[in-house]
C-alpha atoms as a PDB file:
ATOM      1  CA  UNK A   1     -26.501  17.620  15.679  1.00  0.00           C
ATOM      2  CA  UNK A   2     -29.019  17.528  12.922  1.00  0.00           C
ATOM      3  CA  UNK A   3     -29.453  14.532  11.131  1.00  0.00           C
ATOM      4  CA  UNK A   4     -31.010  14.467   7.313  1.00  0.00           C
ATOM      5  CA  UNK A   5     -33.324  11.320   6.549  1.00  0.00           C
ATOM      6  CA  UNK A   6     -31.254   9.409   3.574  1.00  0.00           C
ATOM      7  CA  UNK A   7     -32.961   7.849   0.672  1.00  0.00           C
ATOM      8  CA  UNK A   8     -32.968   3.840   1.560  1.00  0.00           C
ATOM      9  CA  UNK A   9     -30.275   1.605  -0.453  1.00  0.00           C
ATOM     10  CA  UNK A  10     -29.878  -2.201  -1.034  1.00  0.00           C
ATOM     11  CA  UNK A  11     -26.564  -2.398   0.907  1.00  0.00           C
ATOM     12  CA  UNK A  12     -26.351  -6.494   0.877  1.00  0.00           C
ATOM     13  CA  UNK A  13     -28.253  -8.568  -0.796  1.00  0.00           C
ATOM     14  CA  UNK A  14     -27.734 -12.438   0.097  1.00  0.00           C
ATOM     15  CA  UNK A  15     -29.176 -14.194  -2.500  1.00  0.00           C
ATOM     16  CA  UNK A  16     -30.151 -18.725  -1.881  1.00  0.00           C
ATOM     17  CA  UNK A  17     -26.225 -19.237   0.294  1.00  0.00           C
ATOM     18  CA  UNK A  18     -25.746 -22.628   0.773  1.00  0.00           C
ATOM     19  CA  UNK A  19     -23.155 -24.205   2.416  1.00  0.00           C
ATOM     20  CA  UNK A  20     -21.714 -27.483   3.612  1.00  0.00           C
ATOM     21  CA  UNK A  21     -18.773 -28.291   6.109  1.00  0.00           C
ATOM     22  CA  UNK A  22     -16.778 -30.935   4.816  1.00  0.00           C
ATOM     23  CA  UNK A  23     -15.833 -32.394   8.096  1.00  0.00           C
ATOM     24  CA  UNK A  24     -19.189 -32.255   9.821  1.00  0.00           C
ATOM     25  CA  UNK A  25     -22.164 -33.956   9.003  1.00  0.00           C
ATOM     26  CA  UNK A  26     -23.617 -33.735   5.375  1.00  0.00           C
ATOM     27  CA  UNK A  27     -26.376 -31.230   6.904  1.00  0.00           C
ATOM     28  CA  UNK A  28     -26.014 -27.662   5.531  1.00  0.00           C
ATOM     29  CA  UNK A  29     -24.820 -24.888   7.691  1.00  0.00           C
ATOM     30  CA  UNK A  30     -26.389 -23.078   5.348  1.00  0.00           C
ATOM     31  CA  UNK A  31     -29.695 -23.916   3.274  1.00  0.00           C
ATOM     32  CA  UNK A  32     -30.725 -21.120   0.470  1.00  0.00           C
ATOM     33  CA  UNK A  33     -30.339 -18.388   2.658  1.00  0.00           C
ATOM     34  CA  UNK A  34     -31.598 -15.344   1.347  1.00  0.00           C
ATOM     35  CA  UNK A  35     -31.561 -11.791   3.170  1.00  0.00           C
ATOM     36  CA  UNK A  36     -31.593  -8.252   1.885  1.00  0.00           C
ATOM     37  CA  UNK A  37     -30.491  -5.252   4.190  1.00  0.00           C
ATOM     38  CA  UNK A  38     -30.938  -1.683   3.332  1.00  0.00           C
ATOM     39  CA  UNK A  39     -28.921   1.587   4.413  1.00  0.00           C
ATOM     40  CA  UNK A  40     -29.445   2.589   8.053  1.00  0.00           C
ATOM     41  CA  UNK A  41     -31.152  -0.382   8.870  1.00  0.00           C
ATOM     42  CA  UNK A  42     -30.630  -2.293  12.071  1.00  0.00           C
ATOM     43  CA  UNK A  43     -31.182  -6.183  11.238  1.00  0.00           C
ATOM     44  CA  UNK A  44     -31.390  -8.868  13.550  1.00  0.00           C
ATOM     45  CA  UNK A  45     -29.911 -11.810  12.647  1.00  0.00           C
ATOM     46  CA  UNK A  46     -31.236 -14.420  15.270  1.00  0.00           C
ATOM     47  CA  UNK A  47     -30.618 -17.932  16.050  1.00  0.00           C
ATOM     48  CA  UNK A  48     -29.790 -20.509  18.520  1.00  0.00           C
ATOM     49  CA  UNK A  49     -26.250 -22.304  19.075  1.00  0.00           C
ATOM     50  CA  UNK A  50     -25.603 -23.714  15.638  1.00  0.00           C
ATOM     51  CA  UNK A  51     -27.899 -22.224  13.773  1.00  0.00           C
ATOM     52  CA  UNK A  52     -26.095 -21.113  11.081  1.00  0.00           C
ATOM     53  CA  UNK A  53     -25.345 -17.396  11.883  1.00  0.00           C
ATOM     54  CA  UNK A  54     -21.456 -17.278  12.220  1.00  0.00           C
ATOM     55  CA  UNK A  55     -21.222 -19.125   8.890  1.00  0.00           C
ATOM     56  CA  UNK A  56     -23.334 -16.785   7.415  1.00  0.00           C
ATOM     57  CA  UNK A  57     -21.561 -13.599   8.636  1.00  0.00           C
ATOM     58  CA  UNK A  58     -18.236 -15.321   7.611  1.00  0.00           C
ATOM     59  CA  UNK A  59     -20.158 -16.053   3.970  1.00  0.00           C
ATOM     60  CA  UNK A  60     -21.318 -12.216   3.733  1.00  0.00           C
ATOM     61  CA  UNK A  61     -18.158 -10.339   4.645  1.00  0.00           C
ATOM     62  CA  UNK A  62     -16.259 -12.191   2.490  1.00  0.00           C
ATOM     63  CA  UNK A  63     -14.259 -14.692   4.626  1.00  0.00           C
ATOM     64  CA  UNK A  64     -15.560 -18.119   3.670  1.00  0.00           C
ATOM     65  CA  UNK A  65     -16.548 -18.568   0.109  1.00  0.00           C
ATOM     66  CA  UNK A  66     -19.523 -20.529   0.103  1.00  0.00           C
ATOM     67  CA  UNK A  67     -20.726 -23.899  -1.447  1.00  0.00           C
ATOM     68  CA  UNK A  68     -23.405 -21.846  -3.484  1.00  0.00           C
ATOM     69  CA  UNK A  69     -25.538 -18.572  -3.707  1.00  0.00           C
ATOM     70  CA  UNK A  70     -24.586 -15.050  -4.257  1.00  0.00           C
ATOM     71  CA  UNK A  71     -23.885 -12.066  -1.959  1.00  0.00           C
ATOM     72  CA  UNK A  72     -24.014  -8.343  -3.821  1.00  0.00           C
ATOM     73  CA  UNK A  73     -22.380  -5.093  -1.081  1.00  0.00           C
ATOM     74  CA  UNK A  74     -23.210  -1.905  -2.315  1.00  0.00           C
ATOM     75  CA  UNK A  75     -24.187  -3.503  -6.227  1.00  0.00           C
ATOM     76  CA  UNK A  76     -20.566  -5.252  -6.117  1.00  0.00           C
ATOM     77  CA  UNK A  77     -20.554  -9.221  -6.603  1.00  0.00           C
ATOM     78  CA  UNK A  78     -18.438  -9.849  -3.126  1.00  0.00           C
ATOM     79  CA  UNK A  79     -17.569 -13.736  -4.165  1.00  0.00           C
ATOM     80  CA  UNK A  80     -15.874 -12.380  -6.902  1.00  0.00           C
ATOM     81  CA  UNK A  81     -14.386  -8.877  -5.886  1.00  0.00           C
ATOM     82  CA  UNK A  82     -13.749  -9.464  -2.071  1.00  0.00           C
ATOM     83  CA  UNK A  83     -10.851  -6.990  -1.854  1.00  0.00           C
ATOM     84  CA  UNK A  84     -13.180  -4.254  -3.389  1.00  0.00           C
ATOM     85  CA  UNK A  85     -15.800  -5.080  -1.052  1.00  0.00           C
ATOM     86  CA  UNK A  86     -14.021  -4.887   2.165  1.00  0.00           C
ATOM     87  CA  UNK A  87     -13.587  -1.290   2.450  1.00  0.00           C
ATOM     88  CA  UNK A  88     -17.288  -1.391   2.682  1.00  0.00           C
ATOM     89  CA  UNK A  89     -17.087  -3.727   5.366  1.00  0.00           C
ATOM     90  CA  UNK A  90     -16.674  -3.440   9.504  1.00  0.00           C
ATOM     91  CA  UNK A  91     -16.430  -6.182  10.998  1.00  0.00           C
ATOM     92  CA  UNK A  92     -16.982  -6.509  14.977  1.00  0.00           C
ATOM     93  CA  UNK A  93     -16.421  -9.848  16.674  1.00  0.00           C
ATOM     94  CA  UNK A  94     -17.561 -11.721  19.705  1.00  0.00           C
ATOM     95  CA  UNK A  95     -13.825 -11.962  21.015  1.00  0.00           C
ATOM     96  CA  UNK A  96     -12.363  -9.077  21.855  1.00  0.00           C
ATOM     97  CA  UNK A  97     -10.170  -8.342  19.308  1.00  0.00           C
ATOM     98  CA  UNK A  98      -7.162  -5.928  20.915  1.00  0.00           C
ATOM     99  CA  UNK A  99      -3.735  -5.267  22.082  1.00  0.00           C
ATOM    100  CA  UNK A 100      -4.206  -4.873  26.145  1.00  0.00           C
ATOM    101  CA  UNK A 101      -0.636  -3.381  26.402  1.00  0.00           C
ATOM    102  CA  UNK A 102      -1.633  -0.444  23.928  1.00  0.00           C
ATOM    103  CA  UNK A 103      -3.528   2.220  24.769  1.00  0.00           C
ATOM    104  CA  UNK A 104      -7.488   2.822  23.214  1.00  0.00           C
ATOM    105  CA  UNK A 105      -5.776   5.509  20.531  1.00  0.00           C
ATOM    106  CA  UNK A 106      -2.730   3.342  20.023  1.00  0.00           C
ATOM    107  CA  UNK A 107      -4.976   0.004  19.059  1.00  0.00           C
ATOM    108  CA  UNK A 108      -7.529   2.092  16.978  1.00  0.00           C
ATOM    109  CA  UNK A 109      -4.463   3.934  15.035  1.00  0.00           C
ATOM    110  CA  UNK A 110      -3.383   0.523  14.360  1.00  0.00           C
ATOM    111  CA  UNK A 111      -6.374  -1.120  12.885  1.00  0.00           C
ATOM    112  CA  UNK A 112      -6.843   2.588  11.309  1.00  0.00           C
ATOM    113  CA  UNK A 113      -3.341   2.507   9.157  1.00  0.00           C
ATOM    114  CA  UNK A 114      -4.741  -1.334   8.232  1.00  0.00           C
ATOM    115  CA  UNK A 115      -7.672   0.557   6.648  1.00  0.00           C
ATOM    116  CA  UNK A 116      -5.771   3.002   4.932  1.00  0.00           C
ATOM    117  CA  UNK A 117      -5.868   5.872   6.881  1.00  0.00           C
ATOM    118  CA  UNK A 118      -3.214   8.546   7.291  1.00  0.00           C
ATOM    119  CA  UNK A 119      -2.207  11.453   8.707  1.00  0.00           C
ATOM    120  CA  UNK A 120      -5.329  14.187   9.494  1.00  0.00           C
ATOM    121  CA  UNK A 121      -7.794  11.948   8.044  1.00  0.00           C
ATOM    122  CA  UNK A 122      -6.561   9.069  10.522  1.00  0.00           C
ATOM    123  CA  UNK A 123      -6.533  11.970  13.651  1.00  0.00           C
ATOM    124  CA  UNK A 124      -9.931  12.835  12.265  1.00  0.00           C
ATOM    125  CA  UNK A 125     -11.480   9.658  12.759  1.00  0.00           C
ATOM    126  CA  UNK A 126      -9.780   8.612  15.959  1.00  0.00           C
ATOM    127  CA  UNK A 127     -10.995  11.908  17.457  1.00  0.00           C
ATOM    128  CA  UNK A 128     -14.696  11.161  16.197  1.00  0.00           C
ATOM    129  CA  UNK A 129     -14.735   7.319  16.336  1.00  0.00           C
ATOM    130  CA  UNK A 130     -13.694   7.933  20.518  1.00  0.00           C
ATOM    131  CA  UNK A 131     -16.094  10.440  21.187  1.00  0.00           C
ATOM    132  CA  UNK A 132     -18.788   8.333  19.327  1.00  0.00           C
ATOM    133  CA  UNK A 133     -18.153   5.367  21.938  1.00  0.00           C
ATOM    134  CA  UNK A 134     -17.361   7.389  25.094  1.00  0.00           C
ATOM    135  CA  UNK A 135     -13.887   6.728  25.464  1.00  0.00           C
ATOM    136  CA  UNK A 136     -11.984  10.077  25.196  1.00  0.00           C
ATOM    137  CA  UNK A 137     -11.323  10.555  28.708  1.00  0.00           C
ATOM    138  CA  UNK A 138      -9.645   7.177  28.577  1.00  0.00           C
ATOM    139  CA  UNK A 139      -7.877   7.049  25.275  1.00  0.00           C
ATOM    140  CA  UNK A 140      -4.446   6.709  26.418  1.00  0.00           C
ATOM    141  CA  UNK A 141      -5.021   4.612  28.675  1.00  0.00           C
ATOM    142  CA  UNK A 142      -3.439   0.638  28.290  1.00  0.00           C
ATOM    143  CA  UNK A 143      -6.832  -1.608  27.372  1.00  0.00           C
ATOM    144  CA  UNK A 144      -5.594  -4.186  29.920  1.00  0.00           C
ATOM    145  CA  UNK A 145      -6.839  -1.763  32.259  1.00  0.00           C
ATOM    146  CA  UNK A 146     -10.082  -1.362  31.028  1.00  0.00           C
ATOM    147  CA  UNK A 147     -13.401  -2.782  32.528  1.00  0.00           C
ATOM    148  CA  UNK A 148     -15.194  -5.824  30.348  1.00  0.00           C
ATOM    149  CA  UNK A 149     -17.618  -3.109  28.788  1.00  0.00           C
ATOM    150  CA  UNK A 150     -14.581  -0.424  27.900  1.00  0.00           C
ATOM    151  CA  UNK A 151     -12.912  -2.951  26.194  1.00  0.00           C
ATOM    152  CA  UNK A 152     -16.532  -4.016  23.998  1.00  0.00           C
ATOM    153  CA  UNK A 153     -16.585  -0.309  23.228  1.00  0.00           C
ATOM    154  CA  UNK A 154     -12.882  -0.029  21.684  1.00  0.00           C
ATOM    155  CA  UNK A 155     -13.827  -3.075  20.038  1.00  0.00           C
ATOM    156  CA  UNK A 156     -16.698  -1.493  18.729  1.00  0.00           C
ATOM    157  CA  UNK A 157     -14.427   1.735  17.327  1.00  0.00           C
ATOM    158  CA  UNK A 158     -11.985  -0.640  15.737  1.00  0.00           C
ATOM    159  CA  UNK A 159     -14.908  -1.510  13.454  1.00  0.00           C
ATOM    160  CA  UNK A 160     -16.283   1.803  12.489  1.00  0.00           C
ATOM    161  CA  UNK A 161     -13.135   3.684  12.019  1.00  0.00           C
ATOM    162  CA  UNK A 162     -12.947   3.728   8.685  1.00  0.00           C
ATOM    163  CA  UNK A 163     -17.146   4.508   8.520  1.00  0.00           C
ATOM    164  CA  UNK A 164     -17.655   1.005   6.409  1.00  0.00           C
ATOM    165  CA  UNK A 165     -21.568   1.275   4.351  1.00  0.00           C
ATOM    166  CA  UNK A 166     -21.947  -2.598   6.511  1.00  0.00           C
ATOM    167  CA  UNK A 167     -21.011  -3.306   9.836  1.00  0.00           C
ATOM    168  CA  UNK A 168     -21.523  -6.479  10.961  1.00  0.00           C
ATOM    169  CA  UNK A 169     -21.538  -7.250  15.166  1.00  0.00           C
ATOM    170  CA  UNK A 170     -21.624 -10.384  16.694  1.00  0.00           C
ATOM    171  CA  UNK A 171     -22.952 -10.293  20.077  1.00  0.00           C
ATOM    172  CA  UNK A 172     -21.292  -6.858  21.374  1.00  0.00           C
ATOM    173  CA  UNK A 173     -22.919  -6.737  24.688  1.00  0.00           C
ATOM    174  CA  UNK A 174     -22.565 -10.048  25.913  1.00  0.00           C
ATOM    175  CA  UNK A 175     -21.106  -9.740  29.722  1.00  0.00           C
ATOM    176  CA  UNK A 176     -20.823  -6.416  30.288  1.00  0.00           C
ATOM    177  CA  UNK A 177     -23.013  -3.725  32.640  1.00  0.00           C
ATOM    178  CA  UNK A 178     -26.270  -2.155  31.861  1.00  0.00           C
ATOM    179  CA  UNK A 179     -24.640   1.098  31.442  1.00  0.00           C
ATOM    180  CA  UNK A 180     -22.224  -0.123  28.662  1.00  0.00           C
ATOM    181  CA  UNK A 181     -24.946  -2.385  27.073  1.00  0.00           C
ATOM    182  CA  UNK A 182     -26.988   1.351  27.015  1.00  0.00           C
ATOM    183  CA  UNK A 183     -23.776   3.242  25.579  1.00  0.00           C
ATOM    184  CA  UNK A 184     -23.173   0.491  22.789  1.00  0.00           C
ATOM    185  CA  UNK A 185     -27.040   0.378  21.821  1.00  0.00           C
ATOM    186  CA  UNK A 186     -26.890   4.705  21.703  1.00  0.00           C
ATOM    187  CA  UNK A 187     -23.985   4.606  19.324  1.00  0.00           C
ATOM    188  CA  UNK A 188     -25.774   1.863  16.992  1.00  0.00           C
ATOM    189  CA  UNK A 189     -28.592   4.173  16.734  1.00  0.00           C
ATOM    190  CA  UNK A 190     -26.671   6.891  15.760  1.00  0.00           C
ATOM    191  CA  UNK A 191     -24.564   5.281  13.179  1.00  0.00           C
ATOM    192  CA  UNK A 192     -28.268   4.090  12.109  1.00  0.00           C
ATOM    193  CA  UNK A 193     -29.011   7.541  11.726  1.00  0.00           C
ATOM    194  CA  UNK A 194     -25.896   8.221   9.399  1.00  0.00           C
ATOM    195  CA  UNK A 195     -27.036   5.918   7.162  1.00  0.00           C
ATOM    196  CA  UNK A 196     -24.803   3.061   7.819  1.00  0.00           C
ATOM    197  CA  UNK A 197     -26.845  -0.763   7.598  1.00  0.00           C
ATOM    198  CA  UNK A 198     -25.568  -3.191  10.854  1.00  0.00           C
ATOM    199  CA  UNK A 199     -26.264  -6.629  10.756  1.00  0.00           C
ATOM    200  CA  UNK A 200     -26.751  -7.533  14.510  1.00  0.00           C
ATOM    201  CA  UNK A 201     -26.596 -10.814  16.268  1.00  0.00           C
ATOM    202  CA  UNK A 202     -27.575 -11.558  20.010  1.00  0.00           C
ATOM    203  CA  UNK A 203     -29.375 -13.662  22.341  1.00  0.00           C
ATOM    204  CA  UNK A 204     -30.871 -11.092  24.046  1.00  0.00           C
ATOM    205  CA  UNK A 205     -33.699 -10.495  22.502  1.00  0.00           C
ATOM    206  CA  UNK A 206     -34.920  -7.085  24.728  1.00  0.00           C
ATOM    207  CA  UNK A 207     -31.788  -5.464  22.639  1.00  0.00           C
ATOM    208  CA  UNK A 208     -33.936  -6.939  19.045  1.00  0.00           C
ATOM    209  CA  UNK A 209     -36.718  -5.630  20.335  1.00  0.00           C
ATOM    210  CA  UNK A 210     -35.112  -1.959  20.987  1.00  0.00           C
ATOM    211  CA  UNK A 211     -33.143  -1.688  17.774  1.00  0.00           C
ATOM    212  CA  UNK A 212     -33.568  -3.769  15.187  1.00  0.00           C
ATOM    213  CA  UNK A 213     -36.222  -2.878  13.065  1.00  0.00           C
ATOM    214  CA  UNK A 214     -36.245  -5.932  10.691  1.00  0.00           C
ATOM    215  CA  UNK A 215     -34.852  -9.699  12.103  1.00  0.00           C
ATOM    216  CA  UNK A 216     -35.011 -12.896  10.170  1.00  0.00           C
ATOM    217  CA  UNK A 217     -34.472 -16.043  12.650  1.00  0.00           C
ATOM    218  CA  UNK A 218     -32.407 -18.669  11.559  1.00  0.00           C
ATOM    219  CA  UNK A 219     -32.108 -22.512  12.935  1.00  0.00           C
ATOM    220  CA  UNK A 220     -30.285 -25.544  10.924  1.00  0.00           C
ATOM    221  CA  UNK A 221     -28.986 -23.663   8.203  1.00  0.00           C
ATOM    222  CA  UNK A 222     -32.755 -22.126   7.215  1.00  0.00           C
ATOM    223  CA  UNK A 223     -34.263 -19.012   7.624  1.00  0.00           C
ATOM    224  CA  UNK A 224     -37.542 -19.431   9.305  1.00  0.00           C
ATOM    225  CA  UNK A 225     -38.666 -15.536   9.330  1.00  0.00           C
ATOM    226  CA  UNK A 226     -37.744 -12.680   7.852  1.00  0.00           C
ATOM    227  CA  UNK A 227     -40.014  -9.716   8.274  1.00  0.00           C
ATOM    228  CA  UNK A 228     -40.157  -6.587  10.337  1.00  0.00           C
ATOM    229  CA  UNK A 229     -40.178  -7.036  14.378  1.00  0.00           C
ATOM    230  CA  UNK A 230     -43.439  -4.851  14.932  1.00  0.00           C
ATOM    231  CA  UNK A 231     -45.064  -6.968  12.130  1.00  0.00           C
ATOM    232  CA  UNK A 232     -43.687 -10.599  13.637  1.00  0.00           C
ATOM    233  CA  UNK A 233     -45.242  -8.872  17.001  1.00  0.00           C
ATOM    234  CA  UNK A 234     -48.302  -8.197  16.070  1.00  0.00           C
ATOM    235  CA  UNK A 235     -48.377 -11.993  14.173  1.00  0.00           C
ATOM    236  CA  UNK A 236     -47.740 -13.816  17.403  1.00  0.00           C
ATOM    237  CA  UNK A 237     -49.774 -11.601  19.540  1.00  0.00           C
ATOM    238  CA  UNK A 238     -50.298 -14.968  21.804  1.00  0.00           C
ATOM    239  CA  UNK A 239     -46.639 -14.344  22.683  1.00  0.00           C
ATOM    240  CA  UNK A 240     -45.333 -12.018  25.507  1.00  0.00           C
ATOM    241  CA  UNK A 241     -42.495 -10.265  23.845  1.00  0.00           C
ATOM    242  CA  UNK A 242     -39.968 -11.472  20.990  1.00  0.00           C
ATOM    243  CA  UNK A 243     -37.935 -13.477  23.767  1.00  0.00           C
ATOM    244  CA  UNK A 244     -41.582 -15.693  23.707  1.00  0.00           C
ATOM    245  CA  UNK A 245     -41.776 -15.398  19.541  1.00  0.00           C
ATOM    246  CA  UNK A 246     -38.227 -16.794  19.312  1.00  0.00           C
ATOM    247  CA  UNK A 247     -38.961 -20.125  21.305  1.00  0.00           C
ATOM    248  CA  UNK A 248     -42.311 -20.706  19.823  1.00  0.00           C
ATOM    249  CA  UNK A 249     -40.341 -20.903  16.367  1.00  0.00           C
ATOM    250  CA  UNK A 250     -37.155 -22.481  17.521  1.00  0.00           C
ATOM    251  CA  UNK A 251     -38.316 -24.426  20.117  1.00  0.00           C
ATOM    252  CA  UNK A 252     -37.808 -25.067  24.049  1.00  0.00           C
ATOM    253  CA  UNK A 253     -35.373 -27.990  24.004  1.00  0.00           C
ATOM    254  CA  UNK A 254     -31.590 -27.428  24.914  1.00  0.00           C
ATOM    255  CA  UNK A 255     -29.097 -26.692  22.808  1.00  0.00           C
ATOM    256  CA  UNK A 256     -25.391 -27.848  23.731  1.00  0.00           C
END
């Protein structure tokens, strides 16, 4: 299928987020985090164990109101108009987040009517939203009988049903197969090319390195680059690959 280059937009815009746990120690989870992500834009959002990066996804797509700072989706303030904002949103966590005694089409109809979908728009995007992850030979199928990586890639659809403008994934490939890991990283590309901006965290940085074409790396509560991940190549060109660039700026030592 053809696809038409669309004009960049300011999608998110994260302006100085700051935030404090009250029951942990007085160090901020968050530390003026700023980060700015534009339509069909893949950005890595880096960091080790700790960092900061769940509290920031949970600050940005509206779940946990945060101590300070601002976040703006699609030029609407989402602090103050979350329910308008999350319609925008898609939202793909690390835990698989399913029914295993319904079927792929049964969960996806599901989290489809939560969205607001009906009738031959919801058929519509069940029929497109399983094709785009590889699952319609399997759609009626019960997820408990699905392999690790079949059950990532329903996961997946459950988040892009409803085509949000900002889809945010937290570690999607993590213990699955090469040939899933391939099949989720193809469909990210795609919706890349339709325009819609994905905020991305892994720890495996060869996926950065293929897809993201910004990253900022966080690490106790601070963001300690932001910049494009050709350009943060070329400025560590002492360093092997972005696996290398990551430890030189976070460090070597264990993190438990």
């Amino acid at each position: 299928m053809h696809s038409t280059q669309l004009p960049l937009q300011t999608v998110l815009q994260a302006s100085d987020l700051t935030h404090v746990y009250e029951s942990a120690a007085p160090t901020p989870a968050l530390n003026k985090v700023n980060l700015t992500v534009q339509s069909g834009e893949i950005f890595g959002l880096l960091g080790p164990n700790g960092a900061g990066k769940t509290t920031a996804i949970s600050v940005m797509s509206t779940l946990l109101r945060p101590n300070a700072g601002q976040v703006h989706i699609c030029g609407l303030d989402a602090l103050r108009r979350p329910r308008q904002v999350r319609p925008y949103i898609g939202v793909v966590p690390q835990r698989i987040a399913l029914f295993e005694t319904l079927s792929a089409s049964e969960n996806l109809a599901y989290f489809g009517r939560l969205y607001g979908l009906r009738g031959s728009a919801l058929k519509e995007a069940l029929r497109a939203t399983l094709a785009a992850t590889g699952l319609e030979d399997r759609a009626d199928q019960a997820v408990r009988t699905f392999s690790g990586g079949m059950k990532r890639r329903v996961n997946l659809a459950a988040g892009i049903l409803h085509r949000p403008r900002l889809l945010f994934l937290d570690e999607p490939t993590v213990g699955i197969d090469a040939q899933s890991r391939n099949q989720i990283l193809e469909s990210l590309l795609r919706l890349k090319e339709q325009g819609i901006a994905i905020i991305y965290t892994t720890h495996y940085m060869e996926e950065v390195q293929r897809i993201c074409s910004r990253l900022a790396i966080i690490d106790q509560g601070r963001i300690l680059v932001q910049d494009n991940t050709q350009t943060l190549l070329e400025q560590h060109a002492d360093c092997a690959d972005l696996g290398e660039v990551y430890l030189k700026l976070t460090g070597r030592q264990l993190r438990d």
